[in-house]
N, C-alpha and C. Protein backbone atom coordinates (compact mmCIF):
# COMPACT_ATOMS: atom_id res chain seq x y z
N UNK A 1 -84.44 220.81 -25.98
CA UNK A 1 -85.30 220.50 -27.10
C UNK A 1 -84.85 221.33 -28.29
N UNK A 2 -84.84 221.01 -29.72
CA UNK A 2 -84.58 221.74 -30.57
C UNK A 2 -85.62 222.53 -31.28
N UNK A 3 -85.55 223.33 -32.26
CA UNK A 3 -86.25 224.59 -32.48
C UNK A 3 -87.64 224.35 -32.79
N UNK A 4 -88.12 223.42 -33.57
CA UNK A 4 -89.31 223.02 -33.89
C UNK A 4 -89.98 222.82 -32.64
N UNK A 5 -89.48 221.83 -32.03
CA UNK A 5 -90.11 221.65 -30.51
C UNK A 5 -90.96 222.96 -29.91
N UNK A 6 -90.13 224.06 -29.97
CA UNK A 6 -90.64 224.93 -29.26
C UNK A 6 -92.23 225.59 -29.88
N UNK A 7 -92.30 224.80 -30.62
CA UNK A 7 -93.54 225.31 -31.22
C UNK A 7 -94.77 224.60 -30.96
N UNK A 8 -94.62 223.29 -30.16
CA UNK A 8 -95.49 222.32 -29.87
C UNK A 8 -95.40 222.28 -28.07
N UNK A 9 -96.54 222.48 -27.46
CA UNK A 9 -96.38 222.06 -25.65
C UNK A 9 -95.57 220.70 -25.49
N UNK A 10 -95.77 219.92 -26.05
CA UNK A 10 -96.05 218.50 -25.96
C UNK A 10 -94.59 218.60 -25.12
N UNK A 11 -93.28 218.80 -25.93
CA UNK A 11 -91.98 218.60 -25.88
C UNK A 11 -91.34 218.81 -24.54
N UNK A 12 -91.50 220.45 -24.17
CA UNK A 12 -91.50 221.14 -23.27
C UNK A 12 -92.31 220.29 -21.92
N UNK A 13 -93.77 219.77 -22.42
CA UNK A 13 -94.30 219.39 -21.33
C UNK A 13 -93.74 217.98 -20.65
N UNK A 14 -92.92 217.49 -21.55
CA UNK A 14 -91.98 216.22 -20.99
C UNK A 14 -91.03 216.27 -20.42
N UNK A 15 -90.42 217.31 -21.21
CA UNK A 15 -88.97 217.94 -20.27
C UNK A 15 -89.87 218.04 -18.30
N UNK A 16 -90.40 219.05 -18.50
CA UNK A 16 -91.10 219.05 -17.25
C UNK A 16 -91.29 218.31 -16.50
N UNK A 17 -92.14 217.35 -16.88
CA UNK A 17 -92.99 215.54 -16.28
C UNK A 17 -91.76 214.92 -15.94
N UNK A 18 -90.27 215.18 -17.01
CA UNK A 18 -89.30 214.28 -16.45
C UNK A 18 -88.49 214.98 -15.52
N UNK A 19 -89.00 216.00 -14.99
CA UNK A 19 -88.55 216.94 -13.61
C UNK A 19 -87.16 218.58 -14.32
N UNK A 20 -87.42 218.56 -15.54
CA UNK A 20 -86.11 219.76 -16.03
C UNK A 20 -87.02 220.45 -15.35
N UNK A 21 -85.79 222.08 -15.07
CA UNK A 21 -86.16 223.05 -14.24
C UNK A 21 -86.09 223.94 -15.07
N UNK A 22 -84.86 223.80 -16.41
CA UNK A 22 -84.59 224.75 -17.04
C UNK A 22 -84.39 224.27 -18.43
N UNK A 23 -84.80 224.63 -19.78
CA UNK A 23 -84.92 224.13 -21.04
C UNK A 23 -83.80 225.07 -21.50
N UNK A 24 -83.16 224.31 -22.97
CA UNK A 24 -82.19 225.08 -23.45
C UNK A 24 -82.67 224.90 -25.31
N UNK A 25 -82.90 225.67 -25.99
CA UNK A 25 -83.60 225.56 -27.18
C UNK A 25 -82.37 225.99 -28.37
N UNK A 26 -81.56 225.17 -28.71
CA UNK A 26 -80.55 225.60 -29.87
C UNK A 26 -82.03 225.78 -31.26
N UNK A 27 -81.93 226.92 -31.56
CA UNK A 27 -83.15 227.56 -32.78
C UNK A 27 -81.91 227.85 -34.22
N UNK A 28 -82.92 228.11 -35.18
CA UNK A 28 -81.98 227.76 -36.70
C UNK A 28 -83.04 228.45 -37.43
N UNK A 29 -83.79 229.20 -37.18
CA UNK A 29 -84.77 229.85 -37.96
C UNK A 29 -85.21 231.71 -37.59
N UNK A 30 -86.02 231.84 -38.70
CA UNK A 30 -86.34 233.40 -38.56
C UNK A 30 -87.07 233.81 -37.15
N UNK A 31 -87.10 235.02 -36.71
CA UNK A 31 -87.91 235.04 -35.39
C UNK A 31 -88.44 236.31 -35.38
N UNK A 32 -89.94 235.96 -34.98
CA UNK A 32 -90.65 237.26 -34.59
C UNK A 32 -91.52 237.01 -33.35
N UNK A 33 -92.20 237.94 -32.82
CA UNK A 33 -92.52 238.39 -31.94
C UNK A 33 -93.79 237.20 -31.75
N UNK A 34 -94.36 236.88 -31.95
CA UNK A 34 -95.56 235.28 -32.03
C UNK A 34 -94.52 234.19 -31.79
N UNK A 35 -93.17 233.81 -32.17
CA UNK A 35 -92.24 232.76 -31.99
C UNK A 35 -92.21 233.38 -30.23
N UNK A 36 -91.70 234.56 -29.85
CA UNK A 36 -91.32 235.31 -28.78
C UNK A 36 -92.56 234.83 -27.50
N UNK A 37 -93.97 235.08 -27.81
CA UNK A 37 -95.02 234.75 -26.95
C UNK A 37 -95.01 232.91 -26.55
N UNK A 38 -94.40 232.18 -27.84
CA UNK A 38 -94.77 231.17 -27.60
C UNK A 38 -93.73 230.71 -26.39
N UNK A 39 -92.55 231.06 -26.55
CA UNK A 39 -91.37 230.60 -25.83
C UNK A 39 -91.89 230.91 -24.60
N UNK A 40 -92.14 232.05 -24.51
CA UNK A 40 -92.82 232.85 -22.90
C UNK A 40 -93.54 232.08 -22.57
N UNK A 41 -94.65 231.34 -23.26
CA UNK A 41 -95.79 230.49 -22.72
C UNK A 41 -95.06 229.26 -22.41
N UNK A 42 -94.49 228.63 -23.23
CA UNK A 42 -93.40 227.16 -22.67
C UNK A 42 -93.11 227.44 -21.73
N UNK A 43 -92.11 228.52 -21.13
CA UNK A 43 -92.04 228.81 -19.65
C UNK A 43 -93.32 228.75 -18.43
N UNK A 44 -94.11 229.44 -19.25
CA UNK A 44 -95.00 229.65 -18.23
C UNK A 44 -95.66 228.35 -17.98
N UNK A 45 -96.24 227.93 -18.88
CA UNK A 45 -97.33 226.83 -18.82
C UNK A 45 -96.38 225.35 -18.06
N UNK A 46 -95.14 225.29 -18.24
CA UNK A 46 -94.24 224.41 -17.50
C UNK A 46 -93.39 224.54 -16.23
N UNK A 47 -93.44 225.77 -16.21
CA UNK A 47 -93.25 226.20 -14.92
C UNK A 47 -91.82 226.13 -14.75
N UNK A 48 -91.03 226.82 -15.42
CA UNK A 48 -89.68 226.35 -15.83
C UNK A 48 -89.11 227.53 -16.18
N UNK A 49 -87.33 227.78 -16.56
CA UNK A 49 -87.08 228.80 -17.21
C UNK A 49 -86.44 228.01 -18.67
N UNK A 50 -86.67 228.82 -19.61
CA UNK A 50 -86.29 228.63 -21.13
C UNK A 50 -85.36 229.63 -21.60
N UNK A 51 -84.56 228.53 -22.05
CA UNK A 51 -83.37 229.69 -23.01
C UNK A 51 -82.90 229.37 -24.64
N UNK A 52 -83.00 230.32 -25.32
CA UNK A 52 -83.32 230.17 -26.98
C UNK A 52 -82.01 230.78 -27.00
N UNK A 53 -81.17 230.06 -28.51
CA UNK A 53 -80.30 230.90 -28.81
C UNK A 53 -79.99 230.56 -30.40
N UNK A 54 -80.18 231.85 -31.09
CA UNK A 54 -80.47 231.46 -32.64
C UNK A 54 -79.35 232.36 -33.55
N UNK A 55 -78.98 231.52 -34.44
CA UNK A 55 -77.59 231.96 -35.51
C UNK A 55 -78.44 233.67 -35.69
N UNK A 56 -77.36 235.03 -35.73
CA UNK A 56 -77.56 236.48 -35.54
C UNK A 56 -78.00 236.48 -37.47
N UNK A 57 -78.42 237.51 -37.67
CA UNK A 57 -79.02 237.98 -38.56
C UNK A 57 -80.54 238.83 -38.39
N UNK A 58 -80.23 239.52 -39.81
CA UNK A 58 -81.85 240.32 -39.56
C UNK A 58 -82.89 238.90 -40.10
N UNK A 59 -84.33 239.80 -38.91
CA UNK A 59 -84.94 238.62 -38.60
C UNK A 59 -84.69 237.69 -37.97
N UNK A 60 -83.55 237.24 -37.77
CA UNK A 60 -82.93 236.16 -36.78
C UNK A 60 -82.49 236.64 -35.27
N UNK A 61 -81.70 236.17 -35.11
CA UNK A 61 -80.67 236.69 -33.54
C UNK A 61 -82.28 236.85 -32.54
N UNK A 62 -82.11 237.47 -31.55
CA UNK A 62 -83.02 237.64 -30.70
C UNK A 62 -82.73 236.57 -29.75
N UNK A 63 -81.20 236.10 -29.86
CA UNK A 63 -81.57 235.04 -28.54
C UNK A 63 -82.41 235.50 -26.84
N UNK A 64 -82.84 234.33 -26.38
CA UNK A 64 -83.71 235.34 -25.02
C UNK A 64 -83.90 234.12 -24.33
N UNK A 65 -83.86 234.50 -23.13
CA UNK A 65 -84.04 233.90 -21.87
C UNK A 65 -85.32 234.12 -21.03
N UNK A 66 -86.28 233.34 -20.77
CA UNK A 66 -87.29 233.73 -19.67
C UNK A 66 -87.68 232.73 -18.59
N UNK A 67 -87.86 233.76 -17.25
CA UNK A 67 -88.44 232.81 -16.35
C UNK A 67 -90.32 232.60 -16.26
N UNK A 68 -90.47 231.38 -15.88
CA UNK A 68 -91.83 231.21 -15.53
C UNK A 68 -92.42 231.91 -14.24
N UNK A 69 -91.46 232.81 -13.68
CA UNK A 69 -91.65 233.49 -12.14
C UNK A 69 -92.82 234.76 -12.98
N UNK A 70 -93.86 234.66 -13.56
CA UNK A 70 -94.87 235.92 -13.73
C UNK A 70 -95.34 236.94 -12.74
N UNK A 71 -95.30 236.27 -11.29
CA UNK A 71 -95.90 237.19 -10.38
C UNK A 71 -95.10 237.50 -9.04
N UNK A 72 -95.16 238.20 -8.22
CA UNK A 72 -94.48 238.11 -7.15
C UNK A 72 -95.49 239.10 -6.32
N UNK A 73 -96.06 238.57 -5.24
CA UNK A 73 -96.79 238.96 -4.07
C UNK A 73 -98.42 239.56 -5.14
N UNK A 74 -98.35 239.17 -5.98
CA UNK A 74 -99.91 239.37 -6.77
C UNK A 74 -99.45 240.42 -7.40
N UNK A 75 -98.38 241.00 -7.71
CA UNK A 75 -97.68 241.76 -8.73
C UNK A 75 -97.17 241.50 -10.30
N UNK A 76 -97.81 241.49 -11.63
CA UNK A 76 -97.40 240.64 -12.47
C UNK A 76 -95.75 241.15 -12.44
N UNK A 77 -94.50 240.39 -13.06
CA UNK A 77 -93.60 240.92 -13.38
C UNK A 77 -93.22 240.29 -14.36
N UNK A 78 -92.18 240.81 -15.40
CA UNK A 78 -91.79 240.19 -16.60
C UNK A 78 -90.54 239.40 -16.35
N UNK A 79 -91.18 238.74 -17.46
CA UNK A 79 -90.57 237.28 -17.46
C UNK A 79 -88.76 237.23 -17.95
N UNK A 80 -88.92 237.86 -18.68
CA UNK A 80 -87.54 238.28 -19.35
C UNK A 80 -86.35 238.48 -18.95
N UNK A 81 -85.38 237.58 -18.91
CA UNK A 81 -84.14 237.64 -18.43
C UNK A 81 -83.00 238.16 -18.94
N UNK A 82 -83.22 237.93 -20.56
CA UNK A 82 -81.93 238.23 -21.24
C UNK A 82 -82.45 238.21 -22.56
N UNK A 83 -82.04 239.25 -23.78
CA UNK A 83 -82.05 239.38 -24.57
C UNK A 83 -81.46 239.57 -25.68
N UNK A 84 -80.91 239.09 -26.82
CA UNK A 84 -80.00 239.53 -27.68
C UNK A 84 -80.66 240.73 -28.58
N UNK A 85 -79.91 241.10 -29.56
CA UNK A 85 -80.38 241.80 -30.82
C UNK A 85 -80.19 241.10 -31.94
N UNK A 86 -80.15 241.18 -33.44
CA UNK A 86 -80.02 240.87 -34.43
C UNK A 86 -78.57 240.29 -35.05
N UNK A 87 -77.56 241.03 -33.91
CA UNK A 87 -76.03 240.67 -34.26
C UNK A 87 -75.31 239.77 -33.47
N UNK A 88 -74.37 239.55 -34.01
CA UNK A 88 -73.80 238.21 -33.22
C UNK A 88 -72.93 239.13 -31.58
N UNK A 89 -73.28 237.99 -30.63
CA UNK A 89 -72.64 238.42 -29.41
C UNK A 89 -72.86 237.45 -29.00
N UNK A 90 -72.38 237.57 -27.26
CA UNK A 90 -72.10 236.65 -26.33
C UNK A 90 -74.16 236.88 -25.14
N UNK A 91 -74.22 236.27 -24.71
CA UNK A 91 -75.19 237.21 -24.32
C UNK A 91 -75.59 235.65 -22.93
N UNK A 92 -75.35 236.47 -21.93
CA UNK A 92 -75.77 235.39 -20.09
C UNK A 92 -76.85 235.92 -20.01
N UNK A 93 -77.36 234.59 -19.56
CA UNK A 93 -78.09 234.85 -18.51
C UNK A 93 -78.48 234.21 -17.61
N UNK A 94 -78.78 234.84 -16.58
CA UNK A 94 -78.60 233.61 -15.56
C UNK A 94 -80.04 233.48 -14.26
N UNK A 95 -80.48 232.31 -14.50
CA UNK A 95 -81.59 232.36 -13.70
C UNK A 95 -81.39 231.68 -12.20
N UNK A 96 -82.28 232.11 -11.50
CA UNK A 96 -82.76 232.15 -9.97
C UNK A 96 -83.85 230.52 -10.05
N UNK A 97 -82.69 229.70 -9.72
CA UNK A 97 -83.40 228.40 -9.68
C UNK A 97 -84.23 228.83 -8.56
N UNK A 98 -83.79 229.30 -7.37
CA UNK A 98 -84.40 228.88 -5.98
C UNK A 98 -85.30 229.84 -6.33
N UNK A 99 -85.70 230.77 -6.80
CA UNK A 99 -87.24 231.58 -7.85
C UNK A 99 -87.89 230.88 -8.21
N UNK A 100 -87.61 229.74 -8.85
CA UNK A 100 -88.40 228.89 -9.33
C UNK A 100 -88.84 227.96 -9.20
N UNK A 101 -88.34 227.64 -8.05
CA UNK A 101 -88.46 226.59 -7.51
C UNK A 101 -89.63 226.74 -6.29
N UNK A 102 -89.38 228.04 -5.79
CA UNK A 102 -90.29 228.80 -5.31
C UNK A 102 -91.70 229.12 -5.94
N UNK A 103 -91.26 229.52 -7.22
CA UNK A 103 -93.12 230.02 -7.59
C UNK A 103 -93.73 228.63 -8.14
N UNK A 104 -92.70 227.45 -8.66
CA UNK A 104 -93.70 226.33 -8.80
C UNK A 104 -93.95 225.39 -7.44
N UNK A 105 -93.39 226.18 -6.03
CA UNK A 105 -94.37 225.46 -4.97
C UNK A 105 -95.56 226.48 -4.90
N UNK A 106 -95.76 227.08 -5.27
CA UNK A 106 -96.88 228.20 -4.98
C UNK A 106 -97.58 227.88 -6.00
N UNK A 107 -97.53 227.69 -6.87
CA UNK A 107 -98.14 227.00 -8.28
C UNK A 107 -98.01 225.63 -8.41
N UNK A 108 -98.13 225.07 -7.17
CA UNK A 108 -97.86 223.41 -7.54
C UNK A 108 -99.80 222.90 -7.96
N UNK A 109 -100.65 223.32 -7.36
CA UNK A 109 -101.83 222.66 -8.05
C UNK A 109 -101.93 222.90 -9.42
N UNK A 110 -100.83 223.61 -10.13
CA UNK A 110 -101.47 223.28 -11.47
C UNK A 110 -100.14 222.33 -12.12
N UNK A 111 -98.99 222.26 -11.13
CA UNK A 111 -98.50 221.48 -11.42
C UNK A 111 -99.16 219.63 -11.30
N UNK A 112 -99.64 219.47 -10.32
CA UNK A 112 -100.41 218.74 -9.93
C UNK A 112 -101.82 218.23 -10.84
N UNK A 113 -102.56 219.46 -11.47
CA UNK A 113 -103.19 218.84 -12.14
C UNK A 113 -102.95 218.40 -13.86
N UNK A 114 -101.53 219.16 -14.15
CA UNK A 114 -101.43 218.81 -15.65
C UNK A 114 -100.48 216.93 -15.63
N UNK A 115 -99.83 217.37 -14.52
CA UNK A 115 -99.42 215.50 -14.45
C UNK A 115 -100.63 214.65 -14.12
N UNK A 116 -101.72 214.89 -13.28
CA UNK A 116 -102.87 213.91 -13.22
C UNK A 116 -103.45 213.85 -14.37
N UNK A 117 -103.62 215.16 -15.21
CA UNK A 117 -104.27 215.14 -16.46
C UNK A 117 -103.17 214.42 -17.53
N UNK A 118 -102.25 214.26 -17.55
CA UNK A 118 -101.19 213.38 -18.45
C UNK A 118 -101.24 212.07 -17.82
N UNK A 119 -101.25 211.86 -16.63
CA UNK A 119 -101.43 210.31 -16.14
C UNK A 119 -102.45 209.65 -16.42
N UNK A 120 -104.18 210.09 -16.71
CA UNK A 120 -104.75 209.77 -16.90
C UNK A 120 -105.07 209.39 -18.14
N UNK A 121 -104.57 209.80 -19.53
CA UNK A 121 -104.41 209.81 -21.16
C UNK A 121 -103.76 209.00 -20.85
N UNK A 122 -102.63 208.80 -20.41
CA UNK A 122 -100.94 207.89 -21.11
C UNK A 122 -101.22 207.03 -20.21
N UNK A 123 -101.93 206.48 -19.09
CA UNK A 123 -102.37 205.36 -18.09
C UNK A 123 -103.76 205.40 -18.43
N UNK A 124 -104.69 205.18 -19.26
CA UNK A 124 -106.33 204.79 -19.13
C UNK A 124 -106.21 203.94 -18.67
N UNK A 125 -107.06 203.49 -17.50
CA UNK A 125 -108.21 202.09 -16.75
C UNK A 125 -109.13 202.14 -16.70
N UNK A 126 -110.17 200.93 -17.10
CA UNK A 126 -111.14 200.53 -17.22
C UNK A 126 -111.46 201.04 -15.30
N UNK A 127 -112.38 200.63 -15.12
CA UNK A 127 -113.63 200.81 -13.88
C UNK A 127 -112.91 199.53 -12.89
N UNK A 128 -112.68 198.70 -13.74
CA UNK A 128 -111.85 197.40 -13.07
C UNK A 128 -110.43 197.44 -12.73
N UNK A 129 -109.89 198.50 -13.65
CA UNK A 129 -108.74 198.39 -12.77
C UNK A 129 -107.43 197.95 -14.28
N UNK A 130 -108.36 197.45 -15.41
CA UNK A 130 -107.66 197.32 -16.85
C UNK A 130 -107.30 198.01 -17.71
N UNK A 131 -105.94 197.88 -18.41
CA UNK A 131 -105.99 199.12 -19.01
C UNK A 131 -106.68 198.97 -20.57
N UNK A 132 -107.15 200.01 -20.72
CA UNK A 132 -108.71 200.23 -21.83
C UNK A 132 -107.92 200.76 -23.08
N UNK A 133 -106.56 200.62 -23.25
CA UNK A 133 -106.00 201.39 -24.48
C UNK A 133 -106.27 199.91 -25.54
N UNK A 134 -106.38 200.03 -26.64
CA UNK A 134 -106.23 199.02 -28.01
C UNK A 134 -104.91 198.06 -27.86
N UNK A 135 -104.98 197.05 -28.08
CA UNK A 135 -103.86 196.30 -28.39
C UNK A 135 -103.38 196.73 -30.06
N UNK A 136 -102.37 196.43 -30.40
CA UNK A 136 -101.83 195.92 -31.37
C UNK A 136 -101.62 195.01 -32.47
């Protein structure tokens, strides 16, 4: 998804629905620490790992990597995989699919209920069995 995206669930939450494990966010803008929470939450709330990587400069650079793995045995742990600074570099990182794949079977009821809750908006039926959206 590109940089704007990351500022809206919506985007992220499709990547997801269409089964990505891992998002890759080419960014083109300034970055602070509220841009930083949101990316963390795309991970989290999708259950996925996300990776940002933005042209270096002050205010800029900060490319970063995070997994949606928050907890391990009821332990919070951070999400954070990889981080740049402000200057230009090379910067890996590399995530633990089978981590994640792992904490979203352990977290599958909320996987479970945000696709029932999207199936039910983007599929409405009537009581009969019709679908109740407006024609055209």
């Amino acid at each position: 998804m590109i940089c704007a995206d990351r500022e809206f669930p919506e985007a992220a939450t499709q990547l997801m629905l269409n089964g990505a494990e891992l998002i890759v966010v080419p960014n083109a803008c300034a970055w602070d620490e509220i841009r930083t929470v949101g990316l963390r939450t795309r991970a989290f709330e999708n259950l996925v790992g996300i990776a940002m990587t933005n042209y270096p400069g002050p205010n800029n650079g900060t490319s970063q990597a995070h997994s949606c793995v928050s907890w391990r045995a009821g332990r919070s742990v951070d999400t954070l995989i990889a981080k740049a600074g402000e200057q230009e570099q090379i910067l890996l990182a590399t995530f633990d699919i089978d981590d994640i794949r792992a904490f979203r079977k352990s977290e599958s009821w909320r996987m479970d209920y945000r696709k029932a809750w999207y199936r039910e908006r983007l599929n409405p039926k009537s009581k009969n069995g019709n679908d109740t959206r407006p024609s055209c």
